[in-house]
Structures are given as C-alpha cells and as structure tokens.
C-alpha atoms as a PDB file:
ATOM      1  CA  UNK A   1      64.601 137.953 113.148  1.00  0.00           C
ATOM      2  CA  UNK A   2      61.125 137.062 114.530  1.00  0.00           C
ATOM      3  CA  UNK A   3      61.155 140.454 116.266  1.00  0.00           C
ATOM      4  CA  UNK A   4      62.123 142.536 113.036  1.00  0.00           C
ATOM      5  CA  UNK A   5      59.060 140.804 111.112  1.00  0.00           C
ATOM      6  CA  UNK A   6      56.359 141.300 114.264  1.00  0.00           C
ATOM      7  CA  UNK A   7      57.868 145.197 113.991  1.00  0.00           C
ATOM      8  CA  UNK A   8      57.341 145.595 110.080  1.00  0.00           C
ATOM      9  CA  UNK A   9      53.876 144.018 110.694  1.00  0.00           C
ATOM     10  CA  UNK A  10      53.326 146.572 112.985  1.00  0.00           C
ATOM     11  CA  UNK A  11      53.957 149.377 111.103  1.00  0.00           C
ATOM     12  CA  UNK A  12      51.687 147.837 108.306  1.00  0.00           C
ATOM     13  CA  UNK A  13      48.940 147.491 110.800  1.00  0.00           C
ATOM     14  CA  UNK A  14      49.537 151.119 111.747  1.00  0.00           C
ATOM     15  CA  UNK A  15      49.958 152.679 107.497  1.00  0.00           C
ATOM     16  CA  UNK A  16      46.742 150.454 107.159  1.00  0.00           C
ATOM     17  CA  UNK A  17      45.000 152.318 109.591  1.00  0.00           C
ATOM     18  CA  UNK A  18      46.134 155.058 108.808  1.00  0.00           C
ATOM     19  CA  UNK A  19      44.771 154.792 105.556  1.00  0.00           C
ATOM     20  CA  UNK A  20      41.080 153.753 106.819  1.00  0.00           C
ATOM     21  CA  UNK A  21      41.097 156.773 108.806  1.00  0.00           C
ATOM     22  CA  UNK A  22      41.622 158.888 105.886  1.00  0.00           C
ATOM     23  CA  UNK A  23      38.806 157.667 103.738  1.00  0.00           C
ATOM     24  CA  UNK A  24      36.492 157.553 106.589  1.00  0.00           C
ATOM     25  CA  UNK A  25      33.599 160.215 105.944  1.00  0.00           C
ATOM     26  CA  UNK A  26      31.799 161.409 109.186  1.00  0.00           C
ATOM     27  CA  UNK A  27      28.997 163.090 108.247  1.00  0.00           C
ATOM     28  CA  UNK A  28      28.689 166.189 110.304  1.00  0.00           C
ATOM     29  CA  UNK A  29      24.896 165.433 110.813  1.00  0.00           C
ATOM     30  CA  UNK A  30      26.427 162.878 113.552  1.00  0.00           C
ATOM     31  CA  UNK A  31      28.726 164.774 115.221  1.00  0.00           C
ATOM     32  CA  UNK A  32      27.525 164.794 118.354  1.00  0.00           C
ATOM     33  CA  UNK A  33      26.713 160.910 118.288  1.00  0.00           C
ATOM     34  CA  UNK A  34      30.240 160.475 117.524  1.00  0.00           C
ATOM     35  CA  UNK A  35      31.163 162.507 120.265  1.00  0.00           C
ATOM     36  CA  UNK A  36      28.953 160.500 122.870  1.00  0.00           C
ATOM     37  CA  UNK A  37      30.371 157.615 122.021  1.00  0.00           C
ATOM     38  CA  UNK A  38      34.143 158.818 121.693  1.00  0.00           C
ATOM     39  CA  UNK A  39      33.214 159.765 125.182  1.00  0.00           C
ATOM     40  CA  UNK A  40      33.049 155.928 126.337  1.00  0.00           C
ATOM     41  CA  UNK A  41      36.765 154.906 127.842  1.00  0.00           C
ATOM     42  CA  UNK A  42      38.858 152.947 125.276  1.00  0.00           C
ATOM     43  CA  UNK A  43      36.697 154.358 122.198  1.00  0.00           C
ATOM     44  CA  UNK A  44      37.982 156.590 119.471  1.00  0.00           C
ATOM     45  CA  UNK A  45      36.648 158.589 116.531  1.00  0.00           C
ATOM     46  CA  UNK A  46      37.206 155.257 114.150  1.00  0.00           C
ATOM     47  CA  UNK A  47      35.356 153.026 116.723  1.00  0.00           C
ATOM     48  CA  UNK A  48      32.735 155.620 117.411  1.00  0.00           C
ATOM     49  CA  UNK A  49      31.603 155.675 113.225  1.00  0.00           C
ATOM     50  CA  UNK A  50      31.957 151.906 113.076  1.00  0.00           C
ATOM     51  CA  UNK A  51      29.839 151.704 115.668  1.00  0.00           C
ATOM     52  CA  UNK A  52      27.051 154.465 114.830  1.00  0.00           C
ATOM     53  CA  UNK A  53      27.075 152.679 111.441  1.00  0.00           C
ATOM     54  CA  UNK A  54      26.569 149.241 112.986  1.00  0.00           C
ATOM     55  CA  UNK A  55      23.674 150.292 115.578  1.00  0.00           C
ATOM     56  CA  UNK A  56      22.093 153.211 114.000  1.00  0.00           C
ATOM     57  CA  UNK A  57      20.733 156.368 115.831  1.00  0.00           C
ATOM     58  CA  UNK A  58      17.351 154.537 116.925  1.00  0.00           C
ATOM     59  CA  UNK A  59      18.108 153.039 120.221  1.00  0.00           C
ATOM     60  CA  UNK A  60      14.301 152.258 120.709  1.00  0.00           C
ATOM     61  CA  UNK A  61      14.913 148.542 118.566  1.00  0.00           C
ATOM     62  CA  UNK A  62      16.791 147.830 121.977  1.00  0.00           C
ATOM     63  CA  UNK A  63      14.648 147.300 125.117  1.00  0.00           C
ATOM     64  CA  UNK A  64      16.904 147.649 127.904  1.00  0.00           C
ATOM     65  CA  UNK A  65      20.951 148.845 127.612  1.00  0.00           C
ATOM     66  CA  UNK A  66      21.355 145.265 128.070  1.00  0.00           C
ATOM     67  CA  UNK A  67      19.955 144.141 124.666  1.00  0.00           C
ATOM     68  CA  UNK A  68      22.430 147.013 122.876  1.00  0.00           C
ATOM     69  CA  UNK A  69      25.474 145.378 124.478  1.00  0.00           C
END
C-alpha cells in the first residue's frame, strides 16, 4: 500500500513538472547563458532558467566565484 501511494506521488511530481516545463519561456536572447550553465554536471534546461533568473547576467555584483556560490 505505502509503495502504491509513494508511486502515484511520483508520477504527480513528474505531470507537475512536466507542466512547469511547458509554460517555461526561455527567451532566446539567453540562449547561450542557458547553455553555459546546462553545461555544469547535474544541471538541466529547467535549472539553468531558474537559475539565470535568480542571479542575473551581471556576474560583476559577485567578487570572487566564491561569493556566487
């Protein structure tokens, strides 16, 4: 029982992402930011926009690669 409810969660986890990756717009003007960052191990397309629209494109606000992470 317990492992037929963690499986239908699951699959919601997976329709609601599925969903959120539909409606996300990339703007082609960051295409190739999005690319850099897919680049990084363990980072996809999703994680890549979240995180260009968390940070920005103007990495001078951080001082060393230290302060970004």
């Amino acid at each position: 029982q317990f492992l037929k409810m963690m499986f239908e969660h699951l699959e919601s986890l997976k329709a609601h992402l599925s969903n959120v990756e539909s409606q996300l717009i990339i703007y082609p003007k960051y295409d190739h930011q999005i690319e850099l960052i897919d680049g990084i191990p363990g980072i996809d397309k999703t994680a890549a926009s979240t995180i260009l629209a968390e940070i920005g494109t103007d990495m001078s606000k951080f001082k060393t690669t230290k302060h970004i992470c």
